[in-house]
PDB file of N, CA and C in Angstrom:
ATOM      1  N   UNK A   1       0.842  -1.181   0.000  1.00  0.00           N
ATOM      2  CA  UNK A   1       0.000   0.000   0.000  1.00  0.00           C
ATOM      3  C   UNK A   1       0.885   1.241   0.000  1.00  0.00           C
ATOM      4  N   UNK A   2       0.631   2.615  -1.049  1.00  0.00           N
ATOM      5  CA  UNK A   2       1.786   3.483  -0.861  1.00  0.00           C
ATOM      6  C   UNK A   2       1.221   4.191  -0.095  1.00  0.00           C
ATOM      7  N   UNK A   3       1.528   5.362   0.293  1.00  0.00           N
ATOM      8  CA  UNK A   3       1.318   6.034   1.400  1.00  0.00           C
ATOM      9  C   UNK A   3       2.049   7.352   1.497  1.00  0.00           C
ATOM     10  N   UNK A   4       1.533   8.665   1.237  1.00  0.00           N
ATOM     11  CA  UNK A   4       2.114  10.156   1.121  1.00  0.00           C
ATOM     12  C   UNK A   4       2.534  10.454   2.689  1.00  0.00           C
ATOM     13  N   UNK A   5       3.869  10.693   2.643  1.00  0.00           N
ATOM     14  CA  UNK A   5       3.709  11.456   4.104  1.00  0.00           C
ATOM     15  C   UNK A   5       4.424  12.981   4.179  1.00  0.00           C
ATOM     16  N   UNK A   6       4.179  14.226   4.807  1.00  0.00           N
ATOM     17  CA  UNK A   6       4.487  15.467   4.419  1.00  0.00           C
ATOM     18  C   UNK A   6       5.156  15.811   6.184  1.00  0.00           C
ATOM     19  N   UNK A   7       6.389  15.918   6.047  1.00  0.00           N
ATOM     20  CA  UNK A   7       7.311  16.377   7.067  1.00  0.00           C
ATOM     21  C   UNK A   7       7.465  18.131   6.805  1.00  0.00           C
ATOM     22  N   UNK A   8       7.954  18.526   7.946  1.00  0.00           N
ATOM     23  CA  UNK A   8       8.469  19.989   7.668  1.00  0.00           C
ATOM     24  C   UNK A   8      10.085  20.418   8.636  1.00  0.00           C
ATOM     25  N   UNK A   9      10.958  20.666   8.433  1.00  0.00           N
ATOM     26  CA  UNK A   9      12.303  21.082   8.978  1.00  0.00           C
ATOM     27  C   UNK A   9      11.997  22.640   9.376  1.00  0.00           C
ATOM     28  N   UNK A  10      12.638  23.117   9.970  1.00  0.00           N
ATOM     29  CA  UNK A  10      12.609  24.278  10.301  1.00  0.00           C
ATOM     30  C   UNK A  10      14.199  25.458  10.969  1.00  0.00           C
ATOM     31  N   UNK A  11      14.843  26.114  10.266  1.00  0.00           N
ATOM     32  CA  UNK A  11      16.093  26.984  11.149  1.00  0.00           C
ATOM     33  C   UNK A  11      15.477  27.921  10.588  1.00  0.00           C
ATOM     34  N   UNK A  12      16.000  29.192  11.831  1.00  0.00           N
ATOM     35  CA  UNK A  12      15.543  30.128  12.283  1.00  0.00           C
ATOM     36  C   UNK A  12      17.091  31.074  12.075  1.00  0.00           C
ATOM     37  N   UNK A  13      17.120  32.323  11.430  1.00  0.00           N
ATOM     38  CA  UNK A  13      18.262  33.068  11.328  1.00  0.00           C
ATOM     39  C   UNK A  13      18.574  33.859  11.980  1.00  0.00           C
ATOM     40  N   UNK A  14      19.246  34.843  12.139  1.00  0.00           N
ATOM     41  CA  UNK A  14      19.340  35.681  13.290  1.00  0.00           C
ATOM     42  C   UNK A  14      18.612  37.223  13.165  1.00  0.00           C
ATOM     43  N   UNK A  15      18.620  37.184  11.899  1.00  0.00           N
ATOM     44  CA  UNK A  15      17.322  38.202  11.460  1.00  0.00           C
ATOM     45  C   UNK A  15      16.312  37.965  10.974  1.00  0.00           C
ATOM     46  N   UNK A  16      15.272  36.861  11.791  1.00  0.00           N
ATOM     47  CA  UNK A  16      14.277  36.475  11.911  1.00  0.00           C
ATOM     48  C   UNK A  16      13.794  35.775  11.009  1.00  0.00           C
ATOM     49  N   UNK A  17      14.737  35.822  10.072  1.00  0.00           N
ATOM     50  CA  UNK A  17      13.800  34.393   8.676  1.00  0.00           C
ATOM     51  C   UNK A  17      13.811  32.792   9.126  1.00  0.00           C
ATOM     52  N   UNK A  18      12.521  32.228   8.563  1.00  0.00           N
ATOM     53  CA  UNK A  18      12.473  31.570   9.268  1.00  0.00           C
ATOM     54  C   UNK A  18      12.462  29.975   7.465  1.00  0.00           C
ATOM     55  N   UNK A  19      13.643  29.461   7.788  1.00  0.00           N
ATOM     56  CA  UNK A  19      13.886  28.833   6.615  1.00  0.00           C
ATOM     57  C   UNK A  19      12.833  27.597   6.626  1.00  0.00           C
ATOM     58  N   UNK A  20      12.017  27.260   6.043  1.00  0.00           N
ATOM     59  CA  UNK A  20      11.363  25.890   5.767  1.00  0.00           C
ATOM     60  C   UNK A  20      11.350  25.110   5.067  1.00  0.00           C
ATOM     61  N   UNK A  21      11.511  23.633   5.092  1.00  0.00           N
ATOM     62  CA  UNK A  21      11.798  22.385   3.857  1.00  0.00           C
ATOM     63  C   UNK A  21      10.371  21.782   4.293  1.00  0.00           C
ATOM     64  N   UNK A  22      10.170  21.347   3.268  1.00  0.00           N
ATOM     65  CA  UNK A  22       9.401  20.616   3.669  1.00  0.00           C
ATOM     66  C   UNK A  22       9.797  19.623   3.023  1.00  0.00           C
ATOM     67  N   UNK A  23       9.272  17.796   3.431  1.00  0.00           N
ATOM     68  CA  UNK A  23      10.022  16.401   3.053  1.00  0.00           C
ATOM     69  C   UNK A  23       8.351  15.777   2.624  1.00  0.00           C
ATOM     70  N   UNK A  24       8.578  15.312   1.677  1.00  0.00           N
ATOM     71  CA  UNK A  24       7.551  14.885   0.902  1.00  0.00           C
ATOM     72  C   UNK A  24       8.192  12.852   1.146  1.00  0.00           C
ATOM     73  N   UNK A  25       7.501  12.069   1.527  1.00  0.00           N
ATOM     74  CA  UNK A  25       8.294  10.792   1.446  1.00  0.00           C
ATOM     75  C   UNK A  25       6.868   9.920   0.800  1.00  0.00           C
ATOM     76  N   UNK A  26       7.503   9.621   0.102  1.00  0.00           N
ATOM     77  CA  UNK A  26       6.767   8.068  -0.255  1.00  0.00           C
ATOM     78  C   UNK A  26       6.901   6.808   0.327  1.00  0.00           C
ATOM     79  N   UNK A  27       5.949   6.325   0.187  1.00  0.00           N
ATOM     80  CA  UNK A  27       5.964   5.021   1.673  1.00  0.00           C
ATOM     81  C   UNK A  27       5.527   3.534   0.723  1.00  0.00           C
ATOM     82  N   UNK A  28       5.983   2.649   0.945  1.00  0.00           N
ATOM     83  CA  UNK A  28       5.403   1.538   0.123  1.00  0.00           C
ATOM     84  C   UNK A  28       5.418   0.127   1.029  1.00  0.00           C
ATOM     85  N   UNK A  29       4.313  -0.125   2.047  1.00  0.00           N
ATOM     86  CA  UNK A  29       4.475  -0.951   3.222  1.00  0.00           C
ATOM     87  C   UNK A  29       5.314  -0.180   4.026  1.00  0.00           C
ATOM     88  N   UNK A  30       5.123   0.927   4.040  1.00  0.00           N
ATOM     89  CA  UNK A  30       6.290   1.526   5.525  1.00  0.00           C
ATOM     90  C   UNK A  30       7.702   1.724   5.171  1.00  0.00           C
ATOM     91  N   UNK A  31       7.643   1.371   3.559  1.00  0.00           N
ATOM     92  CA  UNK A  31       9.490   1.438   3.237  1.00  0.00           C
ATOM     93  C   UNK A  31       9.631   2.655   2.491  1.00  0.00           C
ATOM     94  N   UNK A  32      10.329   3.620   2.528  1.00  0.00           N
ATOM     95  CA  UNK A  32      10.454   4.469   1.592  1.00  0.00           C
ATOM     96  C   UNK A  32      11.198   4.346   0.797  1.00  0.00           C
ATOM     97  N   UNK A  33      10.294   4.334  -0.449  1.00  0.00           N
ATOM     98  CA  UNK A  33      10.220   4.587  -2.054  1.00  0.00           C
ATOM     99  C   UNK A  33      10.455   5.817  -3.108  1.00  0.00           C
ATOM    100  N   UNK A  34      10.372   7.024  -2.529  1.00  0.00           N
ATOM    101  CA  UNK A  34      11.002   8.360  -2.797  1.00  0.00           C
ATOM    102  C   UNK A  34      10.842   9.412  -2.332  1.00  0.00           C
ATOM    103  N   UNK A  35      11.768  10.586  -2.259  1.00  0.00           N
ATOM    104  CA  UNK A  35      11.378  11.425  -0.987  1.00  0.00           C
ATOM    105  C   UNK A  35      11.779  12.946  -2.344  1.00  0.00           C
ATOM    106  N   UNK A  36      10.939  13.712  -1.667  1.00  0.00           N
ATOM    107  CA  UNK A  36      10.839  15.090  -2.002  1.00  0.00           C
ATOM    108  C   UNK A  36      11.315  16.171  -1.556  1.00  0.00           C
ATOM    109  N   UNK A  37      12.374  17.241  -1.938  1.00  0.00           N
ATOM    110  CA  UNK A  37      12.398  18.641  -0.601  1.00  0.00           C
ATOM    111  C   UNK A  37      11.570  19.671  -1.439  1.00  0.00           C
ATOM    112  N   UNK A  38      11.049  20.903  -0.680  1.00  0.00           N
ATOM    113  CA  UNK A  38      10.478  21.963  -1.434  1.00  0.00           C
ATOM    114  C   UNK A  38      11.278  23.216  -0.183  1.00  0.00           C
ATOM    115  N   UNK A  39      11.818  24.017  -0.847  1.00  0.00           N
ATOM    116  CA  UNK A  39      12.472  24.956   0.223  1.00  0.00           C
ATOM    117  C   UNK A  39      11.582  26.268   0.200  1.00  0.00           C
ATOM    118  N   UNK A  40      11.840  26.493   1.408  1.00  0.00           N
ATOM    119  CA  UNK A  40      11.242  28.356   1.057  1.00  0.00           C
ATOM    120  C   UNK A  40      11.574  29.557   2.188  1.00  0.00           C
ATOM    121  N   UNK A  41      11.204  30.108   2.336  1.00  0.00           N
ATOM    122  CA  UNK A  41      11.422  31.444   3.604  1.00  0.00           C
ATOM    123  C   UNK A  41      10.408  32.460   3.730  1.00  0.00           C
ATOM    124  N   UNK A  42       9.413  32.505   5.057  1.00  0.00           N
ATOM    125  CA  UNK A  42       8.851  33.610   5.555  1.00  0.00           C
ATOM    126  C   UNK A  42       9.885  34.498   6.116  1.00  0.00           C
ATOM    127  N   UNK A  43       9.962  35.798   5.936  1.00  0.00           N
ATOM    128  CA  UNK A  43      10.821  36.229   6.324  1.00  0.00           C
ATOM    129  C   UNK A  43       9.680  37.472   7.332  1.00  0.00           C
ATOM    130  N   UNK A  44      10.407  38.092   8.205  1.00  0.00           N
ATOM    131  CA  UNK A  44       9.689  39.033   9.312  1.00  0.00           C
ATOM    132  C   UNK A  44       8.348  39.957   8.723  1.00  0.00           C
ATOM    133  N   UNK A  45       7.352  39.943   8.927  1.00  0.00           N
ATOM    134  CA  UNK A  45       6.579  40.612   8.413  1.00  0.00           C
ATOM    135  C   UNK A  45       5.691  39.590   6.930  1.00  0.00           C
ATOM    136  N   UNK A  46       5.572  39.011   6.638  1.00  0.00           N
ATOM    137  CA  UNK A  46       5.083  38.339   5.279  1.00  0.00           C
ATOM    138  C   UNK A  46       4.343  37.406   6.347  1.00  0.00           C
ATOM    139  N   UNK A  47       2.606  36.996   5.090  1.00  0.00           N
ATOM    140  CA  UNK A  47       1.788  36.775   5.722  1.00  0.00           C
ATOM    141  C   UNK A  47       2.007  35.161   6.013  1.00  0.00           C
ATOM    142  N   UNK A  48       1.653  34.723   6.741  1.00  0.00           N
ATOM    143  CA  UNK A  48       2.281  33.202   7.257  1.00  0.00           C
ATOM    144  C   UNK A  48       0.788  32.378   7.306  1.00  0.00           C
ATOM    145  N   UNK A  49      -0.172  33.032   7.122  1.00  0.00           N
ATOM    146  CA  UNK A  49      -1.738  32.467   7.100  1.00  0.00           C
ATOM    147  C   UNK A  49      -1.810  30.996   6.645  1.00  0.00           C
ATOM    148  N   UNK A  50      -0.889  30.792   5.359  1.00  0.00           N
ATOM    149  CA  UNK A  50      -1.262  29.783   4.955  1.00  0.00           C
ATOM    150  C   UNK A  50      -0.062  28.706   4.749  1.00  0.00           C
ATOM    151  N   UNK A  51       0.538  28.843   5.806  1.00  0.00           N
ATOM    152  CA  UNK A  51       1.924  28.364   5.825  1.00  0.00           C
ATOM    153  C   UNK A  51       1.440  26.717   6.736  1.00  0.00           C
ATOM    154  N   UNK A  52       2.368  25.543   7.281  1.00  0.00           N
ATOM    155  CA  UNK A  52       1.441  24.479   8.018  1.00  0.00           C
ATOM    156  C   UNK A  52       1.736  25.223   8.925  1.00  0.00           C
ATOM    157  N   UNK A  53       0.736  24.518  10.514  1.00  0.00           N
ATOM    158  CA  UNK A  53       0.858  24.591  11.269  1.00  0.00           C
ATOM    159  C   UNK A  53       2.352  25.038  12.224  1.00  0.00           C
ATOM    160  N   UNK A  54       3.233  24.400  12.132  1.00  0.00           N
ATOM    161  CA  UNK A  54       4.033  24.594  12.655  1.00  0.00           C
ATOM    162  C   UNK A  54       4.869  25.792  12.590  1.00  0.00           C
ATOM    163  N   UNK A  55       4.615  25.845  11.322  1.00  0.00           N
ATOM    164  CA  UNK A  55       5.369  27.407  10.919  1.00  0.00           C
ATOM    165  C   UNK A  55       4.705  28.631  11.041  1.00  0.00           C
ATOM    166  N   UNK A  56       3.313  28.391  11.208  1.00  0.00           N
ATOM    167  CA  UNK A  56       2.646  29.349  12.244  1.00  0.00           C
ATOM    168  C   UNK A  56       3.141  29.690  13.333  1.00  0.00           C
ATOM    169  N   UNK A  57       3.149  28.820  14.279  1.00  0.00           N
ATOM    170  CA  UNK A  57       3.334  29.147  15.847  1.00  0.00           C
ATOM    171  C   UNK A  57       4.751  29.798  15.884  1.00  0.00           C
ATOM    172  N   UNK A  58       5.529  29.366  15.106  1.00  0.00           N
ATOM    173  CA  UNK A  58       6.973  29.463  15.198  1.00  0.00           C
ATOM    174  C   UNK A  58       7.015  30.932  14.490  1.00  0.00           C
ATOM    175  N   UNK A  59       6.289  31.690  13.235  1.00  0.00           N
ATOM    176  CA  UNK A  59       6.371  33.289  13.383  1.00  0.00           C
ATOM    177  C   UNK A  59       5.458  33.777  14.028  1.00  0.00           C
ATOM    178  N   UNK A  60       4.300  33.133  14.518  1.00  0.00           N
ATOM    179  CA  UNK A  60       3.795  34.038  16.002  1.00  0.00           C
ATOM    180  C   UNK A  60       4.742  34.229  17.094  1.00  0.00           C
ATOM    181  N   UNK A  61       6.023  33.414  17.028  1.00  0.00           N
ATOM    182  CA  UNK A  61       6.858  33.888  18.258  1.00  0.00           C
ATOM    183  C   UNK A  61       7.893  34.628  17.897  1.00  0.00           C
ATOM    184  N   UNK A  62       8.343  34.250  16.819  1.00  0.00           N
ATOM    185  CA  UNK A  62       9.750  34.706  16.710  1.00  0.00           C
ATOM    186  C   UNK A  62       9.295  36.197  15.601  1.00  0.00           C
ATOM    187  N   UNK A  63       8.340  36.078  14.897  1.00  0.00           N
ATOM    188  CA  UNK A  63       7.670  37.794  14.347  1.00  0.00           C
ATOM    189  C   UNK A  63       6.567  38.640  15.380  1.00  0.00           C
ATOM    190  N   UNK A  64       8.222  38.855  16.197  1.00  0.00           N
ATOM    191  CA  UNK A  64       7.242  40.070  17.262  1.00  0.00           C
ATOM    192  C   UNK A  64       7.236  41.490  16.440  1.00  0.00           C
ATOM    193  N   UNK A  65       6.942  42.507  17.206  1.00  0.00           N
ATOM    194  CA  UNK A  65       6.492  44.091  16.135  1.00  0.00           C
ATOM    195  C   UNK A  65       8.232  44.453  16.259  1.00  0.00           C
ATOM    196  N   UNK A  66       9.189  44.407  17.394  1.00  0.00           N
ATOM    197  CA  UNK A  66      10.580  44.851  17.008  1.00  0.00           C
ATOM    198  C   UNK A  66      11.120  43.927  15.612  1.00  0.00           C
ATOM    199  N   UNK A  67      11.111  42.521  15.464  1.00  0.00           N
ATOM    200  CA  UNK A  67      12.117  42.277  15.006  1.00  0.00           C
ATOM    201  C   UNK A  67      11.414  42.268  13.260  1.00  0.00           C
ATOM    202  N   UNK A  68      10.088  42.373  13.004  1.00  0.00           N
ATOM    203  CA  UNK A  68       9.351  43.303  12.012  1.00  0.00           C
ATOM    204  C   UNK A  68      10.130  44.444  11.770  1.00  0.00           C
ATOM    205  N   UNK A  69      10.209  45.615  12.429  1.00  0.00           N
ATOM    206  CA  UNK A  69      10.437  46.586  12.534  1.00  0.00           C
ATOM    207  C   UNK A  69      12.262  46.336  12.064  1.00  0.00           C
ATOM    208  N   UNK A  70      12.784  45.725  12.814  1.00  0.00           N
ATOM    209  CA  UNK A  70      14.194  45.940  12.203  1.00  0.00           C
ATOM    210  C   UNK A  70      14.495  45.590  10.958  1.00  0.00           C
ATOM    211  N   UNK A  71      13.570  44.647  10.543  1.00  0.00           N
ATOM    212  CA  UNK A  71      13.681  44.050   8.978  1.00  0.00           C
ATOM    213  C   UNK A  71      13.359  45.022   8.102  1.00  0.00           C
ATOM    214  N   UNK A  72      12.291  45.736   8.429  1.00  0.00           N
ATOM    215  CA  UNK A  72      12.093  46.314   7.833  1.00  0.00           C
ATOM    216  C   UNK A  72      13.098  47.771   7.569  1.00  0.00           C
ATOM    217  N   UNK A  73      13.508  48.189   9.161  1.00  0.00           N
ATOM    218  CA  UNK A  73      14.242  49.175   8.295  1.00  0.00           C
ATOM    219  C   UNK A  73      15.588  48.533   7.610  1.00  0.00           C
ATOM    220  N   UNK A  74      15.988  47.429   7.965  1.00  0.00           N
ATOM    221  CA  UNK A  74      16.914  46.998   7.373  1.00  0.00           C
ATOM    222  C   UNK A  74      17.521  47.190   5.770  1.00  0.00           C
ATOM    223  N   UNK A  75      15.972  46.849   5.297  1.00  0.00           N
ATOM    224  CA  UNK A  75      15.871  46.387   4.022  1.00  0.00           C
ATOM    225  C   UNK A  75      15.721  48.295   3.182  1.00  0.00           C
ATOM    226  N   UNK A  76      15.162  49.360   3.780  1.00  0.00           N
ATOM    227  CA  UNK A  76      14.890  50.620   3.660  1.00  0.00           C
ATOM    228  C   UNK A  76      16.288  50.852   3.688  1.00  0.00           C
ATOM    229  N   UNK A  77      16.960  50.482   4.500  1.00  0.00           N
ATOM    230  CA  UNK A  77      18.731  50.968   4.573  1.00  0.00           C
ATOM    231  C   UNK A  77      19.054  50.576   3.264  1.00  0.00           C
ATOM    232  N   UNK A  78      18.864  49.354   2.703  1.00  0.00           N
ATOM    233  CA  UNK A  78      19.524  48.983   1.857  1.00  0.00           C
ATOM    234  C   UNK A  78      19.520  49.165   0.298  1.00  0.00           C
ATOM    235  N   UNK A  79      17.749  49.812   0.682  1.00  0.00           N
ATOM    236  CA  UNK A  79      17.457  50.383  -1.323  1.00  0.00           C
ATOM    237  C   UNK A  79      18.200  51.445  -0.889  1.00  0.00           C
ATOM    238  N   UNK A  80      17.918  52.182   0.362  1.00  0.00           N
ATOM    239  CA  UNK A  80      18.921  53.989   0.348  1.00  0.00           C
ATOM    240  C   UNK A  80      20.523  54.071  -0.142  1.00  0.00           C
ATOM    241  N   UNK A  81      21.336  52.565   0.178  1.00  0.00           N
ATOM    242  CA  UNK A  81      22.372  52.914  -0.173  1.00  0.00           C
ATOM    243  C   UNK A  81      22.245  52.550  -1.623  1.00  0.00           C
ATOM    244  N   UNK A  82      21.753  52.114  -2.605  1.00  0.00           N
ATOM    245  CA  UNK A  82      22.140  51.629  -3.645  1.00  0.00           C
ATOM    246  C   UNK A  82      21.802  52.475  -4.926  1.00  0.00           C
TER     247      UNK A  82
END
């Protein structure tokens, strides 16, 4: 019997992005048969609504209004110098 199963990894940067894989595995009697990565990044401020579960809770904590706020001017610093 095959069988989809959907994992998620998670590191956290020091300016609040929050990196996500997710592992796609194929199962065939419990043996895996092929596995999947899909990468991506919420980064501080971007909407996380429809992100899984886990990666919810994890920018409800770690996207408080400062570290929003520093990203953001971060990124304002960085079109100014260029």
């Amino acid at each position: 019997m095959l069988k989809k199963e959907i994992t998620y990894d998670h590191s956290i940067t020091e300016s609040g992005h929050i990196q996500v894989r997710r592992i796609i595995r194929i199962l065939e009697d419990g043996v895996e048969i092929g596995k999947q990565y899909h990468r991506h990044v919420v980064s501080p401020g971007d909407d996380y609504v429809n992100e899984d579960e886990r990666t919810k809770k994890i920018a409800g904590v770690i996207h408080t209004a400062k570290v929003i706020k520093d990203y953001k001017d971060k990124i304002k610093e960085k079109m100014e110098e260029e």
